[in-house]
C-alpha atoms as a PDB file:
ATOM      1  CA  UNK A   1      35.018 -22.921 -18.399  1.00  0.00           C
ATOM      2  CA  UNK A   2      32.258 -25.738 -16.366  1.00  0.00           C
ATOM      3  CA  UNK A   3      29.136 -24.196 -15.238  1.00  0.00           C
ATOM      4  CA  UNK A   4      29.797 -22.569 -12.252  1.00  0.00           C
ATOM      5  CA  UNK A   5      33.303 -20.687 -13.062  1.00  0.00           C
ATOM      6  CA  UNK A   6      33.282 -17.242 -12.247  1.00  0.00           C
ATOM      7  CA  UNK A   7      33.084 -15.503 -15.352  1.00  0.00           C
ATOM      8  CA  UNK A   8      30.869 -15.177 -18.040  1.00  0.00           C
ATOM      9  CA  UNK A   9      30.665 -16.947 -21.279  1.00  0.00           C
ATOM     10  CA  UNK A  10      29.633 -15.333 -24.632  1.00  0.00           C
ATOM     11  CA  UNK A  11      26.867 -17.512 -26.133  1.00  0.00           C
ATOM     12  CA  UNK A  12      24.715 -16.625 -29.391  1.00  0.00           C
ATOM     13  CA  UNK A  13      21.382 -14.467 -28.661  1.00  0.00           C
ATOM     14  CA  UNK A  14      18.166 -16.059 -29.561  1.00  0.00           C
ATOM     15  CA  UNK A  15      16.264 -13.456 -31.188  1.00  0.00           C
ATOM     16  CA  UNK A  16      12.411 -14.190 -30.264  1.00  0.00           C
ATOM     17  CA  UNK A  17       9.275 -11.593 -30.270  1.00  0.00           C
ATOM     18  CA  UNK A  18       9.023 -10.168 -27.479  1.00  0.00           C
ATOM     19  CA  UNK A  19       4.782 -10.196 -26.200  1.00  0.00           C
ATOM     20  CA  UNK A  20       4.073  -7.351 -24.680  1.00  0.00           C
ATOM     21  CA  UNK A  21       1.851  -8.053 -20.934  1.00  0.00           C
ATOM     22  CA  UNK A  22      -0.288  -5.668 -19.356  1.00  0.00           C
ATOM     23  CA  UNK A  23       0.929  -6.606 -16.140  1.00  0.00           C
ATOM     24  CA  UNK A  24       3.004  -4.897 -13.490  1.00  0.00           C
ATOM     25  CA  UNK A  25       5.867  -6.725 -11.877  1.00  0.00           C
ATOM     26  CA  UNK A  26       5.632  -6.683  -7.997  1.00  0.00           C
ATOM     27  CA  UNK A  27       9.284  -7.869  -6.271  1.00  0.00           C
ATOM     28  CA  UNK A  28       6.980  -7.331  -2.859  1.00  0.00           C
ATOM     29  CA  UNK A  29       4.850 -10.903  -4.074  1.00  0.00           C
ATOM     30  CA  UNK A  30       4.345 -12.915  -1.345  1.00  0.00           C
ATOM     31  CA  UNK A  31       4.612 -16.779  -1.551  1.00  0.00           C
ATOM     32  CA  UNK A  32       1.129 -18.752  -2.335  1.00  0.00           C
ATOM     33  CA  UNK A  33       0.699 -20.634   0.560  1.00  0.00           C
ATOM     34  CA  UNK A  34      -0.269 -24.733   0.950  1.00  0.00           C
ATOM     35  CA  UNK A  35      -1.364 -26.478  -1.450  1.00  0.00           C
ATOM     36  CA  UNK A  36      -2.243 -24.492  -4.300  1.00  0.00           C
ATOM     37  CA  UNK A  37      -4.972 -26.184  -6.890  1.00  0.00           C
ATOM     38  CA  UNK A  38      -4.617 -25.038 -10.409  1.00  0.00           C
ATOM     39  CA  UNK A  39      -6.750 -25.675 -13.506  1.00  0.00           C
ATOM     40  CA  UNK A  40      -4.782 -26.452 -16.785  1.00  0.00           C
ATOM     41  CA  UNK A  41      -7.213 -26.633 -19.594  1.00  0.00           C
ATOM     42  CA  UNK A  42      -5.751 -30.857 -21.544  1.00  0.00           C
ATOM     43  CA  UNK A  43      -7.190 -32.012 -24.604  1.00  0.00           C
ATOM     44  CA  UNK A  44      -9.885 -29.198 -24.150  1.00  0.00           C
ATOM     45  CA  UNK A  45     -11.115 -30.315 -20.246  1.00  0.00           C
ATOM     46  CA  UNK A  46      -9.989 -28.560 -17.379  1.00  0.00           C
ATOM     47  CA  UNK A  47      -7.632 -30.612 -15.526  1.00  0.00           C
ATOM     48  CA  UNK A  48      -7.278 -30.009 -11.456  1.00  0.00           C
ATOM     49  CA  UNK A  49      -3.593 -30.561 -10.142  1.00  0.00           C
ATOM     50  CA  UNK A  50      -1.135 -29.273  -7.183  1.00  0.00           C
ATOM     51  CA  UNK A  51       0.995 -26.667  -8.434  1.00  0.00           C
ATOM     52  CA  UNK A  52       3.617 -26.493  -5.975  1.00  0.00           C
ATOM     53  CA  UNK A  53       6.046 -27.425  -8.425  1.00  0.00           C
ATOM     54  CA  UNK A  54       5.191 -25.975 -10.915  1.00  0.00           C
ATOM     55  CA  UNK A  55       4.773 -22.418  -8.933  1.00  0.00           C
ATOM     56  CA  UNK A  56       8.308 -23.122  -7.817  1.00  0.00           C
ATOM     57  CA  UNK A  57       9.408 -23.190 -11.348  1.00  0.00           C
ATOM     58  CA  UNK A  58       8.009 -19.680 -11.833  1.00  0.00           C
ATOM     59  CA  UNK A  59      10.029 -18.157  -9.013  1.00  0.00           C
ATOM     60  CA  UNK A  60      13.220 -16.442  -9.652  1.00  0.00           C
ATOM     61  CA  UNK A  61      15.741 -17.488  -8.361  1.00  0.00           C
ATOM     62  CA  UNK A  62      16.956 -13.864  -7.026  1.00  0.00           C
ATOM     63  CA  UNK A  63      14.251 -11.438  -6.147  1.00  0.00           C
ATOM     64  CA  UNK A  64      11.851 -14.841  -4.981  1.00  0.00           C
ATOM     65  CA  UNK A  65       8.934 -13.343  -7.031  1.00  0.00           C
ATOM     66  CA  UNK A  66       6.415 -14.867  -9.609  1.00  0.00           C
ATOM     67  CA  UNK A  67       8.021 -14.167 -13.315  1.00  0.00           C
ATOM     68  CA  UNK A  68       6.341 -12.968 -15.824  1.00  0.00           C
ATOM     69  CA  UNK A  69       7.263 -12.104 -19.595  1.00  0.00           C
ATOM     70  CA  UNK A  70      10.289 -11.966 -20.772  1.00  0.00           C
ATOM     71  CA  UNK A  71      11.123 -14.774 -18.636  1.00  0.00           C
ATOM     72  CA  UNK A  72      15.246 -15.182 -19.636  1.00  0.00           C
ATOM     73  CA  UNK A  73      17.046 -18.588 -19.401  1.00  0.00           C
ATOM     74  CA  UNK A  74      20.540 -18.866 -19.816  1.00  0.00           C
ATOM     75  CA  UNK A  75      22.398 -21.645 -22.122  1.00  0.00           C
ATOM     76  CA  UNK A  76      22.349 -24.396 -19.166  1.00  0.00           C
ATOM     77  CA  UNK A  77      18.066 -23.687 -18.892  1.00  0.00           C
ATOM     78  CA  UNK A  78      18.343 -21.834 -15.412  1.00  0.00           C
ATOM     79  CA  UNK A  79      15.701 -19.089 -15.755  1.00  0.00           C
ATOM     80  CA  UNK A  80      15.432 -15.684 -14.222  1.00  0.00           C
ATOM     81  CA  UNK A  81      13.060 -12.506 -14.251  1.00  0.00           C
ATOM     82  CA  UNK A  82      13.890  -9.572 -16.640  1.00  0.00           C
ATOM     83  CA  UNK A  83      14.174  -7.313 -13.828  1.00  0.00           C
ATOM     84  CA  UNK A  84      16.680  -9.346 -12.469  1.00  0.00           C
ATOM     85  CA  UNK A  85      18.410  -9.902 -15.829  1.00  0.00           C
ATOM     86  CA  UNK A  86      19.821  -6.029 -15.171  1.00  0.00           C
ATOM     87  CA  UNK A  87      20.750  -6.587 -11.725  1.00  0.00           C
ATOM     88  CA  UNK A  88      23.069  -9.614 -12.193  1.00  0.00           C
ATOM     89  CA  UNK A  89      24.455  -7.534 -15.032  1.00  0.00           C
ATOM     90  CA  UNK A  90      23.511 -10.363 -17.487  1.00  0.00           C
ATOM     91  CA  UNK A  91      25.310 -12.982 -15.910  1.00  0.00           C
ATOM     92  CA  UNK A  92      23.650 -16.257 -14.588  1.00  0.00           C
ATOM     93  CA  UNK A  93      23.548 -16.263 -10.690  1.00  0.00           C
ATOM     94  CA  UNK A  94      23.484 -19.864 -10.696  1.00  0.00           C
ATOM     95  CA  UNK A  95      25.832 -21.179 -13.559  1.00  0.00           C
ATOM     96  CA  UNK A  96      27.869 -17.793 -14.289  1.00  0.00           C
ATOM     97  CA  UNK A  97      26.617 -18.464 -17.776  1.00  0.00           C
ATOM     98  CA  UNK A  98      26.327 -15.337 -19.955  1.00  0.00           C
ATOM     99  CA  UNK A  99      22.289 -14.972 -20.303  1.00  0.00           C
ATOM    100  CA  UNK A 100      22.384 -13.417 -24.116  1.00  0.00           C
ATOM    101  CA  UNK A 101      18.694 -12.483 -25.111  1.00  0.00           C
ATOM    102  CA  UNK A 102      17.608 -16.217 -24.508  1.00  0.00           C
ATOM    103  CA  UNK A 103      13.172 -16.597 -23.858  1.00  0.00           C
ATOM    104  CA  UNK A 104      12.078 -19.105 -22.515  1.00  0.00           C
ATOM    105  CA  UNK A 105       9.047 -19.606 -24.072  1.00  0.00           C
ATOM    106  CA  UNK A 106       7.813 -23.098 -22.533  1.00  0.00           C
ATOM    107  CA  UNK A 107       7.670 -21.935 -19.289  1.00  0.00           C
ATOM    108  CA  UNK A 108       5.784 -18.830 -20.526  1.00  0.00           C
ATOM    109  CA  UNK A 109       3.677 -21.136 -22.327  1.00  0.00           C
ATOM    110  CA  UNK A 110       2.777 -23.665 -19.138  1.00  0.00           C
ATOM    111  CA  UNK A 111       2.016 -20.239 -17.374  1.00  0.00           C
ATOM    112  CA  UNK A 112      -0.406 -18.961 -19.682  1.00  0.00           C
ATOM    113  CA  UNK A 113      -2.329 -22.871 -18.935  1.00  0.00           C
ATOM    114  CA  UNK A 114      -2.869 -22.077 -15.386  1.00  0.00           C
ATOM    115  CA  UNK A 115      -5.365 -20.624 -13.409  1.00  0.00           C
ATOM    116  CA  UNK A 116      -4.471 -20.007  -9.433  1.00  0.00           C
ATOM    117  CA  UNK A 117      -6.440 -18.035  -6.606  1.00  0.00           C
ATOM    118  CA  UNK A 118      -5.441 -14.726  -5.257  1.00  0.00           C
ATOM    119  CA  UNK A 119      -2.749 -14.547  -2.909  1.00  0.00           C
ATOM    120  CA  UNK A 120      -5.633 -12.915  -0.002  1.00  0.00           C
ATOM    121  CA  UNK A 121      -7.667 -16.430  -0.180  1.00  0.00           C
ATOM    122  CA  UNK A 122      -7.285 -16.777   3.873  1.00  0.00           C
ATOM    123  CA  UNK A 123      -8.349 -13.140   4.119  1.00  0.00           C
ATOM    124  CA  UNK A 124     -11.968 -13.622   1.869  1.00  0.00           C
ATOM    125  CA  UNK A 125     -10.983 -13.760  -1.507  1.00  0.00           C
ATOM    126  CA  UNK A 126     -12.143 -16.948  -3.172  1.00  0.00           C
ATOM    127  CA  UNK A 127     -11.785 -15.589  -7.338  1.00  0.00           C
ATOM    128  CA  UNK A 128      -8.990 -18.089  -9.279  1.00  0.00           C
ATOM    129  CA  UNK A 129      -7.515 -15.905 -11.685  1.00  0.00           C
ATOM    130  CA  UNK A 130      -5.321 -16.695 -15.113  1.00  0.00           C
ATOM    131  CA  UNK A 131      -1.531 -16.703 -14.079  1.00  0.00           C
ATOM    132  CA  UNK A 132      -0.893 -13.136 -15.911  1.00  0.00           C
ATOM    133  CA  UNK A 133      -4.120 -11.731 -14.403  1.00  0.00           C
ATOM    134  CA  UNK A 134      -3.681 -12.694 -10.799  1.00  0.00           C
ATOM    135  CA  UNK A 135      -0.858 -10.023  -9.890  1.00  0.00           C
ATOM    136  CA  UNK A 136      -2.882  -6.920 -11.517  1.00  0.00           C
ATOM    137  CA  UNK A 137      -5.896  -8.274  -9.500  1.00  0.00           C
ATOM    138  CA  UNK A 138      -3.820  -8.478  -5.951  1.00  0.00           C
ATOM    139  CA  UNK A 139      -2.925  -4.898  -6.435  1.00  0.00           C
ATOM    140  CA  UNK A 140      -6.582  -3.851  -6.038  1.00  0.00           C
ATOM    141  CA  UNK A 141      -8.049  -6.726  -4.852  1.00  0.00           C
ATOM    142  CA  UNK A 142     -10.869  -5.332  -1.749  1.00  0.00           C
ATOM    143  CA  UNK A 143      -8.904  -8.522   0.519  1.00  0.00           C
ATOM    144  CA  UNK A 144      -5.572  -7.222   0.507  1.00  0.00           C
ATOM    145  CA  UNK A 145      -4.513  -6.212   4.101  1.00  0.00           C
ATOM    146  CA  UNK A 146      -4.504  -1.873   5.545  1.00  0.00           C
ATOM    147  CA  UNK A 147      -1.583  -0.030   6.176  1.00  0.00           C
ATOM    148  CA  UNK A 148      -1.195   0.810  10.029  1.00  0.00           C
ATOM    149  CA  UNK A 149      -2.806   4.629   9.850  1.00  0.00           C
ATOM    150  CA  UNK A 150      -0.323   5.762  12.623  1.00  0.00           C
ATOM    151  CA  UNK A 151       1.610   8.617  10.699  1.00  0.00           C
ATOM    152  CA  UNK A 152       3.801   9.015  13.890  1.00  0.00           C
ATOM    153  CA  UNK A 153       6.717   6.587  12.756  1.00  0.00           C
ATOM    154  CA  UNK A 154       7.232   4.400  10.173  1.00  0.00           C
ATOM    155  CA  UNK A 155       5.072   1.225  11.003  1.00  0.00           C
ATOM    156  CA  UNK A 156       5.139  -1.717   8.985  1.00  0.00           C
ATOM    157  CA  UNK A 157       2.111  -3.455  10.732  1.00  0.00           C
ATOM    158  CA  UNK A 158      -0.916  -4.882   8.071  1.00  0.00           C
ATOM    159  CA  UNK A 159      -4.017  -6.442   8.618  1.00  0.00           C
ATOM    160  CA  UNK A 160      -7.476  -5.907   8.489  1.00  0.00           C
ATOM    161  CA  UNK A 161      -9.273  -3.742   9.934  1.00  0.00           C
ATOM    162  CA  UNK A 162     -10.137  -4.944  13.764  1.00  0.00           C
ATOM    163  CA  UNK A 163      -7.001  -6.276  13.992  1.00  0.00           C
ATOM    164  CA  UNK A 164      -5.448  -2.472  13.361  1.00  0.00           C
ATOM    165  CA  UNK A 165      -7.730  -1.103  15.699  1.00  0.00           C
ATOM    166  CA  UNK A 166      -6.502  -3.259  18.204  1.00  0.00           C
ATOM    167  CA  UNK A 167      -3.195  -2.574  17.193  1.00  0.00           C
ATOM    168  CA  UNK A 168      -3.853   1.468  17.638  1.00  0.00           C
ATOM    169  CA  UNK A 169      -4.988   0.771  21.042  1.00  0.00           C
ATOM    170  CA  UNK A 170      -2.250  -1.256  22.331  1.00  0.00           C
ATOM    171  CA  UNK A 171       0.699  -0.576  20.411  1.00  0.00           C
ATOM    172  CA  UNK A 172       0.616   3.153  19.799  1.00  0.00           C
ATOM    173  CA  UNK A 173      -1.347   4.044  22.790  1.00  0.00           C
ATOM    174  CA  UNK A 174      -4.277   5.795  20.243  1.00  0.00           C
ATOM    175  CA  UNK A 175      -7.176   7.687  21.823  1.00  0.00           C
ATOM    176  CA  UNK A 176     -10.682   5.746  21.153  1.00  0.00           C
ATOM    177  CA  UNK A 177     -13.682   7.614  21.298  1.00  0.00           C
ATOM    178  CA  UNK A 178     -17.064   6.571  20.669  1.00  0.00           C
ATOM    179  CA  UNK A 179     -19.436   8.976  18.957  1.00  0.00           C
ATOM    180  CA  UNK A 180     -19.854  11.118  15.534  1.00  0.00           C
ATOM    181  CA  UNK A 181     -19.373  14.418  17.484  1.00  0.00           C
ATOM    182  CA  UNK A 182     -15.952  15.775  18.639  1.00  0.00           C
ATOM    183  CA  UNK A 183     -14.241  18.229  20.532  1.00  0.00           C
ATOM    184  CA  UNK A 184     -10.813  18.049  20.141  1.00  0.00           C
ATOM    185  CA  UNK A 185      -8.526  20.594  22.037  1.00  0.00           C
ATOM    186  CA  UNK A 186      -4.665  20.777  20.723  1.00  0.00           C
ATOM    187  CA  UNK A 187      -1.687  22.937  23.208  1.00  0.00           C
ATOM    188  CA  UNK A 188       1.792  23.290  22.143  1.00  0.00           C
ATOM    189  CA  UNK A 189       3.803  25.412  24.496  1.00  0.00           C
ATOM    190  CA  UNK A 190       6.267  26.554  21.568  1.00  0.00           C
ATOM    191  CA  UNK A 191       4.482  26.682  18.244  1.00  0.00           C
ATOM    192  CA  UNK A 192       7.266  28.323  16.379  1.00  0.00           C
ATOM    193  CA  UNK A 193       8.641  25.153  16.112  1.00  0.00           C
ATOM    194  CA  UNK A 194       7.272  23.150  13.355  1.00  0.00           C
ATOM    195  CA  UNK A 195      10.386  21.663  11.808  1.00  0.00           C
ATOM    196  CA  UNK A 196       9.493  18.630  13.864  1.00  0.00           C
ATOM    197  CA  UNK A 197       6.070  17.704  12.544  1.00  0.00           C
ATOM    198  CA  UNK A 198       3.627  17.762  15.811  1.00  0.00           C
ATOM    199  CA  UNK A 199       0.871  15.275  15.229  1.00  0.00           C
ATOM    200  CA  UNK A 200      -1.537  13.514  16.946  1.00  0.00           C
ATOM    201  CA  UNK A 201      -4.425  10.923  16.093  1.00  0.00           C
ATOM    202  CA  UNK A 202      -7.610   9.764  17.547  1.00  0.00           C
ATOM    203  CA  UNK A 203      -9.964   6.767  16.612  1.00  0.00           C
ATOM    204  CA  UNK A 204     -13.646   7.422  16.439  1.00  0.00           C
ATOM    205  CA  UNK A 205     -16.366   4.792  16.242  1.00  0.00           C
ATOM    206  CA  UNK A 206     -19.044   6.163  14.485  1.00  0.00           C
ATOM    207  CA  UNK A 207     -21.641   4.147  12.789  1.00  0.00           C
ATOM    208  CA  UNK A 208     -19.925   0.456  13.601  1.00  0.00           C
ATOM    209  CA  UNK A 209     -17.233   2.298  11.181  1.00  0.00           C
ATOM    210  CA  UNK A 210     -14.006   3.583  12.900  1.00  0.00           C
ATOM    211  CA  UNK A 211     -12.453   7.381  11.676  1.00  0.00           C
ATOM    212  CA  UNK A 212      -8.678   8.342  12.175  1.00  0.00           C
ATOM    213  CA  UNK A 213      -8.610  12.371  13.155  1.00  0.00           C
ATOM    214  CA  UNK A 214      -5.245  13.516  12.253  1.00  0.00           C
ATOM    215  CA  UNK A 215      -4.162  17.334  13.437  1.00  0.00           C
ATOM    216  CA  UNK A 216      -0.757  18.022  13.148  1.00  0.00           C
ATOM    217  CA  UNK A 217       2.022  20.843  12.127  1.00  0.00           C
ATOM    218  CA  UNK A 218       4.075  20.849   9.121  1.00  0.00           C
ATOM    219  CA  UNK A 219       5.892  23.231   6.720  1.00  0.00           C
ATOM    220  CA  UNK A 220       3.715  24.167   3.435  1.00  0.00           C
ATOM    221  CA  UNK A 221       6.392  25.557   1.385  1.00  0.00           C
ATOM    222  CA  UNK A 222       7.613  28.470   3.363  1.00  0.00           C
ATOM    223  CA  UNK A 223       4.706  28.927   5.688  1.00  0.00           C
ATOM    224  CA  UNK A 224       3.966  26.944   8.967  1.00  0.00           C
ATOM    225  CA  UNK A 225       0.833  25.932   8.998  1.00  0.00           C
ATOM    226  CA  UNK A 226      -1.778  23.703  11.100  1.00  0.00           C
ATOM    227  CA  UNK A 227      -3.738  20.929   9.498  1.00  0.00           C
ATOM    228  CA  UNK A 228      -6.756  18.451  10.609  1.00  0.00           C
ATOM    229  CA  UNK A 229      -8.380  16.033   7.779  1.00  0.00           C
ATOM    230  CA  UNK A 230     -10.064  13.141   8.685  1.00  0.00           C
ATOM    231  CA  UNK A 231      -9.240   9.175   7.315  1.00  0.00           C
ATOM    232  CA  UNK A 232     -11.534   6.325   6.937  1.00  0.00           C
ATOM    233  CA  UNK A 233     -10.809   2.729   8.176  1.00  0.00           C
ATOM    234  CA  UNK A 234     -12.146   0.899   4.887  1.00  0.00           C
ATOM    235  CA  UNK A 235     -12.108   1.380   1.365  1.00  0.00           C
ATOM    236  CA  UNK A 236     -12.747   4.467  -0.152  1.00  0.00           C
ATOM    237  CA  UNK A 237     -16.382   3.024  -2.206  1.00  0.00           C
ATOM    238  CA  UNK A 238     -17.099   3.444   2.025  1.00  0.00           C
ATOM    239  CA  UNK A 239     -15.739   5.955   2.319  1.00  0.00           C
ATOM    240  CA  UNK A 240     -17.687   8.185   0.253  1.00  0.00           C
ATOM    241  CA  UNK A 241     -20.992   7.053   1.979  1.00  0.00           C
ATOM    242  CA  UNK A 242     -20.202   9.731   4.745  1.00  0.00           C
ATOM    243  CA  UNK A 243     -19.507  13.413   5.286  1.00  0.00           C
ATOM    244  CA  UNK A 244     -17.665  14.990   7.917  1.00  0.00           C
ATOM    245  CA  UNK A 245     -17.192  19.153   9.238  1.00  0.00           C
ATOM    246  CA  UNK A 246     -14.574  20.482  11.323  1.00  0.00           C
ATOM    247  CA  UNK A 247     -14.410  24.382  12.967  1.00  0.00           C
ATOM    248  CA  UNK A 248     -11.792  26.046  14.507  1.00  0.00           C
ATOM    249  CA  UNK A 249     -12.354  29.494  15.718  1.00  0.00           C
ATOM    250  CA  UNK A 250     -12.498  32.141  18.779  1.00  0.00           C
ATOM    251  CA  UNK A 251     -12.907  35.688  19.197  1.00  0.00           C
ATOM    252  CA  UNK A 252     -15.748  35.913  17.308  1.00  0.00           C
ATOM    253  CA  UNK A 253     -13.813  34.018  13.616  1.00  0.00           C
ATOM    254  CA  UNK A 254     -13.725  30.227  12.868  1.00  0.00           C
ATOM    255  CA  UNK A 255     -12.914  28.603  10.235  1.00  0.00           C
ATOM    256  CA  UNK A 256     -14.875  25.393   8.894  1.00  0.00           C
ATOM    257  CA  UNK A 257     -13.890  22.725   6.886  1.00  0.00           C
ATOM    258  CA  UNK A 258     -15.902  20.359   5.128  1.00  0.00           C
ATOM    259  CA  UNK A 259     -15.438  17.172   3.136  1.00  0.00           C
ATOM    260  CA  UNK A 260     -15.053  13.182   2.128  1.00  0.00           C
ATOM    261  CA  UNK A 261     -13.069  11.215   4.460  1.00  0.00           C
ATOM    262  CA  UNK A 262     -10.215   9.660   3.072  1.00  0.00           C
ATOM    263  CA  UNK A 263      -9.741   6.150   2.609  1.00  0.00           C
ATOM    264  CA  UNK A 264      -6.397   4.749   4.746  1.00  0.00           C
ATOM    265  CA  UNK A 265      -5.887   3.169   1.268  1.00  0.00           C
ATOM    266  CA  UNK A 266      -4.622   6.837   0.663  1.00  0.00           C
ATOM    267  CA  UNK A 267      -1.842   7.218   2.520  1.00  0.00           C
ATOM    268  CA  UNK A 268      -1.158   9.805   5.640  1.00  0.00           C
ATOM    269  CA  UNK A 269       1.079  11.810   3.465  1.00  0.00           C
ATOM    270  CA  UNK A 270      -0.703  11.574   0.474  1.00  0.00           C
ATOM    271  CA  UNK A 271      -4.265  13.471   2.016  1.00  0.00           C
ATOM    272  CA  UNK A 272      -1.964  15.552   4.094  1.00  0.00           C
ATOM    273  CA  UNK A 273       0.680  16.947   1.013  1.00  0.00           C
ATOM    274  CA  UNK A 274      -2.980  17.301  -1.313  1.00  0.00           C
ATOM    275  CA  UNK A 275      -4.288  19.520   1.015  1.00  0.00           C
ATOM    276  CA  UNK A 276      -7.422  17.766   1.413  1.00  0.00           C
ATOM    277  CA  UNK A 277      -8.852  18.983   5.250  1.00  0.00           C
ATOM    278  CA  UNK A 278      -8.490  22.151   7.079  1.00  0.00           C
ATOM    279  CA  UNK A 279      -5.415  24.011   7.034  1.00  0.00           C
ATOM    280  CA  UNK A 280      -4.945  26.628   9.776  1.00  0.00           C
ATOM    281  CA  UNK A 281      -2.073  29.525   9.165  1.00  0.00           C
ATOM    282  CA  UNK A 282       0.436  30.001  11.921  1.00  0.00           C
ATOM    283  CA  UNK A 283      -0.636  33.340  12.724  1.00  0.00           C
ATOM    284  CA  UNK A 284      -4.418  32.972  12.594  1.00  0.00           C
ATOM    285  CA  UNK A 285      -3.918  30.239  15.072  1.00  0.00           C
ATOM    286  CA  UNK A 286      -2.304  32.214  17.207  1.00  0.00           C
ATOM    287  CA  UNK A 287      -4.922  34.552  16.972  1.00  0.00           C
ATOM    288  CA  UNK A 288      -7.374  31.960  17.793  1.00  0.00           C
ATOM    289  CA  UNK A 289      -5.361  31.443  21.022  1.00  0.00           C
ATOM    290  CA  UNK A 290      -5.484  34.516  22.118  1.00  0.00           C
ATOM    291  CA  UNK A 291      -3.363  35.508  25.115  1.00  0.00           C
ATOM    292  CA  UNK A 292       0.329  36.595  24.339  1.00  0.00           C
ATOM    293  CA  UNK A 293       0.580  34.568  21.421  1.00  0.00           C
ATOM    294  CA  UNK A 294       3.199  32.283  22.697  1.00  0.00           C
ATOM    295  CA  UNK A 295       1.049  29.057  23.486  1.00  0.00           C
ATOM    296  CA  UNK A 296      -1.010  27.557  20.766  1.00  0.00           C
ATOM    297  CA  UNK A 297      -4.188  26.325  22.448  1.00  0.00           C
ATOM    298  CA  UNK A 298      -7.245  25.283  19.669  1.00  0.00           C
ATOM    299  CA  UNK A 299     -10.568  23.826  19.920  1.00  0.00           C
ATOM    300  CA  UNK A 300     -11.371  21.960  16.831  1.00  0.00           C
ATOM    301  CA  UNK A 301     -15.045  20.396  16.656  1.00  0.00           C
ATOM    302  CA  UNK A 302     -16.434  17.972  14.157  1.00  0.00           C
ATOM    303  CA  UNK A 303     -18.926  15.716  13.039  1.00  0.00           C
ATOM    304  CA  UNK A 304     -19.622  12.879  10.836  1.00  0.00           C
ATOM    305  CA  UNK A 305     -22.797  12.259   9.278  1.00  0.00           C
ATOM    306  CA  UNK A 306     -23.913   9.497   6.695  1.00  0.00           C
ATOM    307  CA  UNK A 307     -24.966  10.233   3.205  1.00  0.00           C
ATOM    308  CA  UNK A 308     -28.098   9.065   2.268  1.00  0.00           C
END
C-alpha cells in the first residue's frame, strides 16, 4: 500500500546502539520563540545561524515537543519522539508506515552541533545551553515562572512574582497586609465539618519580600485537625534567609510553632501533607475556643524575622 493507507507495513528493524541521555523528556516544552540564534561549531569555528528550521525539524510531530534520543523515523524519513513511538502503537501518524526500531541518527547528530538559549530568555535568563542540556536546565532554571499560591481551586495562572501578587489581589480577592507581625483570628460556626477543606490565605509584605499565611482544616488520617504554615514568594535559597513563629493558645495553654518558610516552588499540598507548620487537634482547638465547644474561634499570632 502508498504512504498514507491506513494500515501498517512490516519493514526490517535497524538495529543501532542505543546512547543513553541524562535528560528528562518534558511533553509540557513550550515553543522557543522569534528568532532563535544558534551556534554550530564548522570546520572547528563557531558558526551563528537562525534555527527556526532546524528547531522545527526537532519537533514531533504529535506531542509538539523538542525530541531527544531515541529519536525514531519511519521507512519514508518522518521522525517522531520515543514517547510517542508507544502512543501511536508503532505506527507512523503521518505515512501509516510501520516505524520498526529505525534511529535516526543525523538528526541526533545536527542536535548534538547546536547550542540555543533557555526557553525563560524574556523573563532574565541570558545562558545558551547545548541542545541536550537546555531542557534539564529549564527545569531548575531561577527564570522559570511561580505557580499561583492560591490553594483554594485549581489555578493555572504563572508568572513572576509581582505579577502574582497582583493577581492575589484582584483575582482571588487575597488579604494584603503590610508588616512582619500578625494577628490572625479564624471562626467556623460548624467545625465538625472538615470533609470540605476550610482554608484561607493572606499576603504579608515583610522586608520588600511578600509571605503567603495558609490556615486551613483537613483530615490527617483519621483525625481532623487544624493547620497554619507559612510560604515564601521566591525561591527557597530566599527562603531560608528568614524565620518565622506562630502561637495559638487560651486559657492559660498555647501552642507555638516555629520554622523555615517554604518556598511556593513547594507546592500548597506538598508543605501541607509533610506536616511542616503548626498543626492544631480538633479537640484542643475547641478547647482553645472555649464556650460550648460548638464554634471554633482562634487567635493565631506570628512573626517573621530575618536571619542574619
Amino acid at each position: 500500500m502508498a504512504p498514507g493507507g491506513s494500515t501498517c507495513k512490516e519493514v526490517p528493524e535497524s538495529h543501532s546502539i542505543t546512547a543513553d541521555y541524562d535528560i528528562a523528556t518534558s511533553n509540557a516544552e513550550m515553543k522557543i520563540s522569534p528568532p532563535i540564534k544558534a551556534t554550530i561549531t564548522y570546520g572547528g569555528k563557531p558558526v551563528t545561524s537562525s534555527t527556526n528550521g532546524v528547531h522545527e525539524l526537532l519537533e514531533c510531530p504529535v506531542c509538539m515537543s523538542s525530541m531527544y534520543p531515541p529519536i525514531h523515523q519511519c521507512p519514508n524519513g518522518h521522525t517522531l519522539c520515543s514517547n510517542c513511538k508507544i502512543r501511536v502503537h508503532n505506527c507512523c501518524p503521518t505515512c501509516r508506515y510501520e516505524l520498526g526500531n529505525i534511529r535516526c541518527l543525523a538528526l541526533e547528530k545536527v542536535a548534538e552541533s547546536l547550542e540555543l538559549p533557555c526557553r525563560y530568555q524574556s523573563l532574565g535568563c541570558h545562558d545558551i545551553f547545548p541542545y541536550y542540556s537546555k531542557l534539564k536546565h529549564e527545569q531548575h532554571c531561577r527564570f522559570r515562572p511561580y505557580n499561583c499560591p492560591y490553594a483554594g481551586a485549581e489555578c493555572s495562572v504563572t508568572g513572576d512574582i509581582p505579577f502574582l501578587v497582583l493577581h492575589l489581589k484582584d483575582d482571588h480577592k487575597v488579604d494584603m497586609h503590610s508588616g512582619c507581625t500578625f494577628n490572625h483570628r479564624y471562626v467556623k460556626s460548624n467545625p465538625q465539618e472538615v470533609e470540605n477543606a476550610t482554608w484561607m490565605l493572606t499576603v504579608f509584605n515583610c522586608f520588600g519580600r511578600q509571605f503567603c499565611l495558609h490556615f486551613e482544616a483537613f483530615q490527617l488520617g483519621t483525625a481532623p485537625v487544624y493547620m497554619a504554615f507559612l510560604r515564601f514568594m521566591g525561591d527557597d535559597n530566599e527562603a531560608k534567609k528568614f524565620s518565622y513563629s506562630l502561637e495559638v493558645g487560651a486559657n492559660g495553654r498555647k501552642l507555638t510553632w516555629q520554622g523555615v518558610p517554604r518556598s511556593i516552588r513547594d507546592s500548597h499540598r506538598k508543605v501541607r501533607d509533610s506536616q511542616d507548620g503548626l498543626i492544631i487537634q480538633r479537640n484542643l482547638a475547641l478547647f482553645f475556643s472555649g464556650g460550648d465547644r460548638q464554634e471554633l474561634k482562634l487567635r493565631v499570632t506570628g512573626r517573621i524575622w530575618k536571619e542574619e
